[in-house]
Protein backbone atom coordinates (compact mmCIF):
# COMPACT_ATOMS: atom_id res chain seq x y z
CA UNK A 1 35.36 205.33 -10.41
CA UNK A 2 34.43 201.67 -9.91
CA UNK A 3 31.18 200.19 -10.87
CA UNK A 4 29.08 199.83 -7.16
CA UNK A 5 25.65 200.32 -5.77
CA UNK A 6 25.95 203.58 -4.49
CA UNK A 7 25.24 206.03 -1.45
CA UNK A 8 22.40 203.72 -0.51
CA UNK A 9 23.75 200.77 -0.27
CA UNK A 10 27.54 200.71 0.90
CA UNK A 11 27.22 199.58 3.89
CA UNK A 12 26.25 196.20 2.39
CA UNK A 13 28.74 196.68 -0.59
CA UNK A 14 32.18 195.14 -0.42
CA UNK A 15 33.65 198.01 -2.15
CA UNK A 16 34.87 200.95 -0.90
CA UNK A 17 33.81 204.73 -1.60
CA UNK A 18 35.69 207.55 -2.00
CA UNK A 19 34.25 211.03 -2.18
CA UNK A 20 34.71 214.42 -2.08
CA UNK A 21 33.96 217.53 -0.14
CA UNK A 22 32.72 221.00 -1.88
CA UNK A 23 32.44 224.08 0.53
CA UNK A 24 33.28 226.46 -2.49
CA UNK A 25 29.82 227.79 -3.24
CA UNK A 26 30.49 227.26 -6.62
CA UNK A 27 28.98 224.63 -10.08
CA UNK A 28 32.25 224.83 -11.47
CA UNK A 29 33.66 223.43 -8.64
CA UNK A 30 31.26 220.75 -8.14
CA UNK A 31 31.83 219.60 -11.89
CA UNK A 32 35.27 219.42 -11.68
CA UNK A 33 35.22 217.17 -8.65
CA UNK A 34 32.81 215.00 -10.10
CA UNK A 35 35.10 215.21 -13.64
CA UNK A 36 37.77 213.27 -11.57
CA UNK A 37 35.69 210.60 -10.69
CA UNK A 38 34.64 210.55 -7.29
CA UNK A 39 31.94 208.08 -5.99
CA UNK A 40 30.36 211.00 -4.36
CA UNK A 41 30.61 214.95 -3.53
CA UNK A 42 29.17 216.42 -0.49
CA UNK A 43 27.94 219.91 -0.71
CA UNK A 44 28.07 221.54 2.52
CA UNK A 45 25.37 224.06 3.32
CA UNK A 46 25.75 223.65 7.13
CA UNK A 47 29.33 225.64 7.41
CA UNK A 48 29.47 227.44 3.97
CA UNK A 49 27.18 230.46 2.87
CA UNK A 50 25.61 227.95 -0.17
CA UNK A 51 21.70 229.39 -1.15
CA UNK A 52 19.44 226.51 -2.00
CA UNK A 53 19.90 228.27 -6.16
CA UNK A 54 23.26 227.35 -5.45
CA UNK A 55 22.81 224.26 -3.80
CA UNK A 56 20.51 223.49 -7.31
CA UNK A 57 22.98 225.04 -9.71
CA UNK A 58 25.58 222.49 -7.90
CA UNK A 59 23.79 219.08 -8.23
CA UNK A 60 23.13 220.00 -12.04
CA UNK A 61 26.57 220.43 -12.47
CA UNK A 62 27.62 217.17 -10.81
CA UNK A 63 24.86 215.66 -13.13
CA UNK A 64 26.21 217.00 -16.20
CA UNK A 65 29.93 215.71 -15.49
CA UNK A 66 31.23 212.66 -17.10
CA UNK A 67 30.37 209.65 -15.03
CA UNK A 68 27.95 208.55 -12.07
CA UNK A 69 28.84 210.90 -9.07
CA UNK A 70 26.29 211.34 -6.41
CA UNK A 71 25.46 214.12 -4.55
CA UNK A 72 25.05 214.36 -0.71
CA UNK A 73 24.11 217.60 0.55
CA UNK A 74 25.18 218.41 4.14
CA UNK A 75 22.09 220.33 5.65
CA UNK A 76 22.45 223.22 8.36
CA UNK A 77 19.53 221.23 10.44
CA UNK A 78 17.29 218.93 10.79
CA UNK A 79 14.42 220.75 10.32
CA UNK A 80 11.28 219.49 8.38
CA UNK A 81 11.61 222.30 5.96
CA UNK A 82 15.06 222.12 5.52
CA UNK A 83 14.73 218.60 4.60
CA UNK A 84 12.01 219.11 2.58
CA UNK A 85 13.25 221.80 0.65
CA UNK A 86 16.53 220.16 -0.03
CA UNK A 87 15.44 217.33 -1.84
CA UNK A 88 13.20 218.51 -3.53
CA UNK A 89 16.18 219.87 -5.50
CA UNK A 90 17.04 216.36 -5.82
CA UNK A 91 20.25 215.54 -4.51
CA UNK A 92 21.11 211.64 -3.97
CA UNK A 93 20.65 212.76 -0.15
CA UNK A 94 21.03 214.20 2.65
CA UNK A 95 23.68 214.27 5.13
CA UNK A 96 21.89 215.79 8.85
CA UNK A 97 24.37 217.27 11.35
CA UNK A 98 24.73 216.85 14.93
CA UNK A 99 22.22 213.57 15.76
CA UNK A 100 22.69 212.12 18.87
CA UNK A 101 19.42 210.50 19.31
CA UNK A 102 17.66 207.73 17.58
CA UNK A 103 14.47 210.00 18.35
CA UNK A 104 16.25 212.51 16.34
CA UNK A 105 17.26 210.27 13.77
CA UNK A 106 13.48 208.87 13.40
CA UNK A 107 12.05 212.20 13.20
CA UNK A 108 15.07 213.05 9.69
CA UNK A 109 13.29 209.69 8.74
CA UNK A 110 10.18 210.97 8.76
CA UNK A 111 10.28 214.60 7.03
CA UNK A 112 11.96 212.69 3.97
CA UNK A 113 9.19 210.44 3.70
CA UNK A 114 6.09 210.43 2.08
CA UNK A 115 2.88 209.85 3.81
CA UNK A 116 1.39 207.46 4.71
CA UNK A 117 4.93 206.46 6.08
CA UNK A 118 5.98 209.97 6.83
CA UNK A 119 5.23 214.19 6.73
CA UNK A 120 7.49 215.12 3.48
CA UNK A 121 5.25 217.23 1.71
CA UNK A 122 4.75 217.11 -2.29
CA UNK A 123 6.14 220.00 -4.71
CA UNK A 124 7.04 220.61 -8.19
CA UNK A 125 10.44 220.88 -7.94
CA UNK A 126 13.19 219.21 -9.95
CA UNK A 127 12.76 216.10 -8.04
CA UNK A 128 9.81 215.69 -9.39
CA UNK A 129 10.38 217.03 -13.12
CA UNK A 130 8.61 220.25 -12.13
CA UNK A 131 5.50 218.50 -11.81
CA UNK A 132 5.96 216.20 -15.31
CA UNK A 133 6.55 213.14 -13.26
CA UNK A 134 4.97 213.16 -9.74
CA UNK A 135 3.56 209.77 -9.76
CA UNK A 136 6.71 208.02 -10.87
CA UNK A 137 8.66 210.09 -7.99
CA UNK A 138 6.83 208.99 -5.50
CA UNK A 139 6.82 205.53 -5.82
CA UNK A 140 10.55 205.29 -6.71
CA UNK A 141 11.51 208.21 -3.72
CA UNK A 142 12.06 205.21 -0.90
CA UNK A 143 14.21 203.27 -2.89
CA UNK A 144 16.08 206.28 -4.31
CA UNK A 145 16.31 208.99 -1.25
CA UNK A 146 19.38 208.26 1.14
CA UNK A 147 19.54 209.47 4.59
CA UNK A 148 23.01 209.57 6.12
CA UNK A 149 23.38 211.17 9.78
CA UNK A 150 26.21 212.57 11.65
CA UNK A 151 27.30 211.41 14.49
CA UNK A 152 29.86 213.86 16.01
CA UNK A 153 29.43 213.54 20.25
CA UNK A 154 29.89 211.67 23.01
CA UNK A 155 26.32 211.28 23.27
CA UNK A 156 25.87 210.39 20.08
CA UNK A 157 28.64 207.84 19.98
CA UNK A 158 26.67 206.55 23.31
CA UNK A 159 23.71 206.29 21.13
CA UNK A 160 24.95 204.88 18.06
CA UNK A 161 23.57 201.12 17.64
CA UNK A 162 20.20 202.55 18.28
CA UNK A 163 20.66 205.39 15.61
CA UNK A 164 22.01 202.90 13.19
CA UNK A 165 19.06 200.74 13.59
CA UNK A 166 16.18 203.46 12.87
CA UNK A 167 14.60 202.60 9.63
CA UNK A 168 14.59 204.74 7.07
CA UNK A 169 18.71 205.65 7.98
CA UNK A 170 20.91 204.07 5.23
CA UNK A 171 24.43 205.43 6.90
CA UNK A 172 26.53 207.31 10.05
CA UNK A 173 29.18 209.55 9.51
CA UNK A 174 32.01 210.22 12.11
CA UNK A 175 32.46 213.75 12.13
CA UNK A 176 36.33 213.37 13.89
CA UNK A 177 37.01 216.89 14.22
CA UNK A 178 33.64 217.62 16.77
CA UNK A 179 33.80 214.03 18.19
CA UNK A 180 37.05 214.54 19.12
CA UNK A 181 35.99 217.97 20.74
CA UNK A 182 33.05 216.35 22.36
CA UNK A 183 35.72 214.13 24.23
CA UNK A 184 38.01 216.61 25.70
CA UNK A 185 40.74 215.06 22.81
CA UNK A 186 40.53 217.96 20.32
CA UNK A 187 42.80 216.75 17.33
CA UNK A 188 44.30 214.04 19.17
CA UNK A 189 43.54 211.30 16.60
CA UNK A 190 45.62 208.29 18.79
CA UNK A 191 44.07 209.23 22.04
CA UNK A 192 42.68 205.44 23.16
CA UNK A 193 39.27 207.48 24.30
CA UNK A 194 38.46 208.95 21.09
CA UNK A 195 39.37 205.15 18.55
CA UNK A 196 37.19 203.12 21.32
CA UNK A 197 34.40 205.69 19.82
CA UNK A 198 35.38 205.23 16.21
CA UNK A 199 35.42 201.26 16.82
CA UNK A 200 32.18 201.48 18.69
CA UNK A 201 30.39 203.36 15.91
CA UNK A 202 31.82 201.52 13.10
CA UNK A 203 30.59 198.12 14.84
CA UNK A 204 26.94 199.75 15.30
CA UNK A 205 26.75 200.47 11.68
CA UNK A 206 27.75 196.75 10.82
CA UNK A 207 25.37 195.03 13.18
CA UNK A 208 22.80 197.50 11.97
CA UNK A 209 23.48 196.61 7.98
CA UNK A 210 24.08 200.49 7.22
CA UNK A 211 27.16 202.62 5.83
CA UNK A 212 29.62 204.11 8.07
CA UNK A 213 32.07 207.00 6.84
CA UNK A 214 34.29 209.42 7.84
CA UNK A 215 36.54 212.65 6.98
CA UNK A 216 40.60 212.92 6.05
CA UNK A 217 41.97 215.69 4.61
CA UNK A 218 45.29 214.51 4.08
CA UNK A 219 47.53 211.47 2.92
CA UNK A 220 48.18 210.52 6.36
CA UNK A 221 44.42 210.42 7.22
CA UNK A 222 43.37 208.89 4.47
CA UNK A 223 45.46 205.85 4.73
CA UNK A 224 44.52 205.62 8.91
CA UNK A 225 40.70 205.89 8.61
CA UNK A 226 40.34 203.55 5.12
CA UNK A 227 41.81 201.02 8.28
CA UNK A 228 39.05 201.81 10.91
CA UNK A 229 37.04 200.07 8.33
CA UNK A 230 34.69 202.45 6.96
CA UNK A 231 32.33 201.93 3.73
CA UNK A 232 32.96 205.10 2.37
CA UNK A 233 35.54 207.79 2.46
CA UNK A 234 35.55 211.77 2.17
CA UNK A 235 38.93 212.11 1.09
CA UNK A 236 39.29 216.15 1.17
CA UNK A 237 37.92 219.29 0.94
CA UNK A 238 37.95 221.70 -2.14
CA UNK A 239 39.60 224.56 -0.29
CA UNK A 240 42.29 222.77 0.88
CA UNK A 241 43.43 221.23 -2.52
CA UNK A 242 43.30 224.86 -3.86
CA UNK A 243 45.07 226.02 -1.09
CA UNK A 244 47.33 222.84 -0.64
CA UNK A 245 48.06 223.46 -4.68
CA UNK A 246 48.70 226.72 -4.51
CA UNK A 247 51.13 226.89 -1.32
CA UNK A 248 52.95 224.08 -3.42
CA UNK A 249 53.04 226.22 -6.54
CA UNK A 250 54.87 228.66 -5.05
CA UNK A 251 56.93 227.05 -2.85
CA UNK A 252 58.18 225.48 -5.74
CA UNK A 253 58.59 228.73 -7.81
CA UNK A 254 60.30 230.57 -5.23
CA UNK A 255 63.25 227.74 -5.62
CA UNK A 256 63.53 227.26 -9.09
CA UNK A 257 66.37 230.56 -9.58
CA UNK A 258 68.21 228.97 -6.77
């Protein structure tokens, strides 16, 4: 892991991040990807059965590994509550699926703020030391809270420069696999369609000042989207190293009495 200023400020970072992706519902698994020495793991709670106890038991974990690893928690919506409730477990942040508006995108803004600038409502959750340190939460929650969005349609591609500009939104994510289904191009990562939309995003997020990411989930993809320019990188998913590992494991076994 290289020293850098984090999930909220990549986008105006010269370095590169490189994170991780935890659907295995698991704190074990969350500490050992942090152990390695990712920038960042995303827990996703929009496509994986993950409780918000497990969501909590999860960030602790990735807090007690070796190192600085954030924590960006995928939400299943963009509801208030949702929002709310999530960081109040205090994650780094949020990542909200599916926003294709910058209406949208203002309205994640405000549920994760606190009045007077927004709705998020107060509790005595671990963000806020069960209650032991409200005051100092709130005035350090602006500077401290990061709000990445997804942007995974045509229509939100179309929308993009004005997403990236809503305050309050410190990055964009292109989700590849629904963009791409959006388009009509389902897995077709060369089609000339779907890189126009990756180019047009990643320039939105530059003009805007914010981070722009993306997804690979293998060698190939990794090396391709570090090139489309992106501040940060999710460079595979839990499952599919255990799975990757363990088809190589006995692939290789199954040869060695050859």
């Amino acid at each position: 892991m290289v020293e850098h200023d984090g999930l909220k400020r990549a986008g105006r970072s010269p370095d590169q991040l490189i994170g991780t992706w935890a659907v295995i519902p698991h704190p074990s698994t969350a500490e050992l990807l942090a152990g390695v020495g990712y920038d960042f793991v995303v827990l996703d709670a929009e496509h994986t059965p993950m409780s918000y106890e497990t969501i909590a038991d999860m960030i602790r974990a990735v807090d007690a590994a070796p190192g600085e690893t954030e924590t960006l928690v995928r939400v299943p919506d963009d509801a208030p509550a949702t929002l709310k409730r999530t960081l109040d477990l205090d994650p780094t942040g949020v990542l909200v699926p599916m926003v294709e508006t910058p209406e949208q995108a203002a309205a994640v803004v405000d549920a994760s703020r606190y009045p007077p600038a927004g709705t998020r409502g107060l509790g005595l959750g671990r963000a806020t030391g069960y209650g032991r340190t409200l005051g100092e939460h709130v005035e350090a929650a602006e500077e401290t809270v990061v709000r990445y969005v997804q942007l995974e349609s045509e229509r939100a591609v179309g929308n993009a420069d004005a997403i990236a500009a809503v305050d309050g939104i410190d990055g964009v994510f292109i989700g590849p696999v629904d963009l791409s289904m959006s388009m009509g191009c389902f897995g077709e990562w060369d089609d000339d369609d779907f890189l126009e939309a990756v180019d047009r995003t990643v320039a939105a997020a530059a003009d805007a000042g914010v981070a722009v990411g993306t997804l690979a989930t293998d060698a190939a993809q990794r090396a391709t989207r570090i090139d489309w320019g992106v501040d940060y990188l999710v460079a595979g998913v839990d499952a599919l190293h255990l799975s990757d590992g363990a088809v190589d494991a006995l692939d290789h076994s199954t040869t060695l009495g050859d």
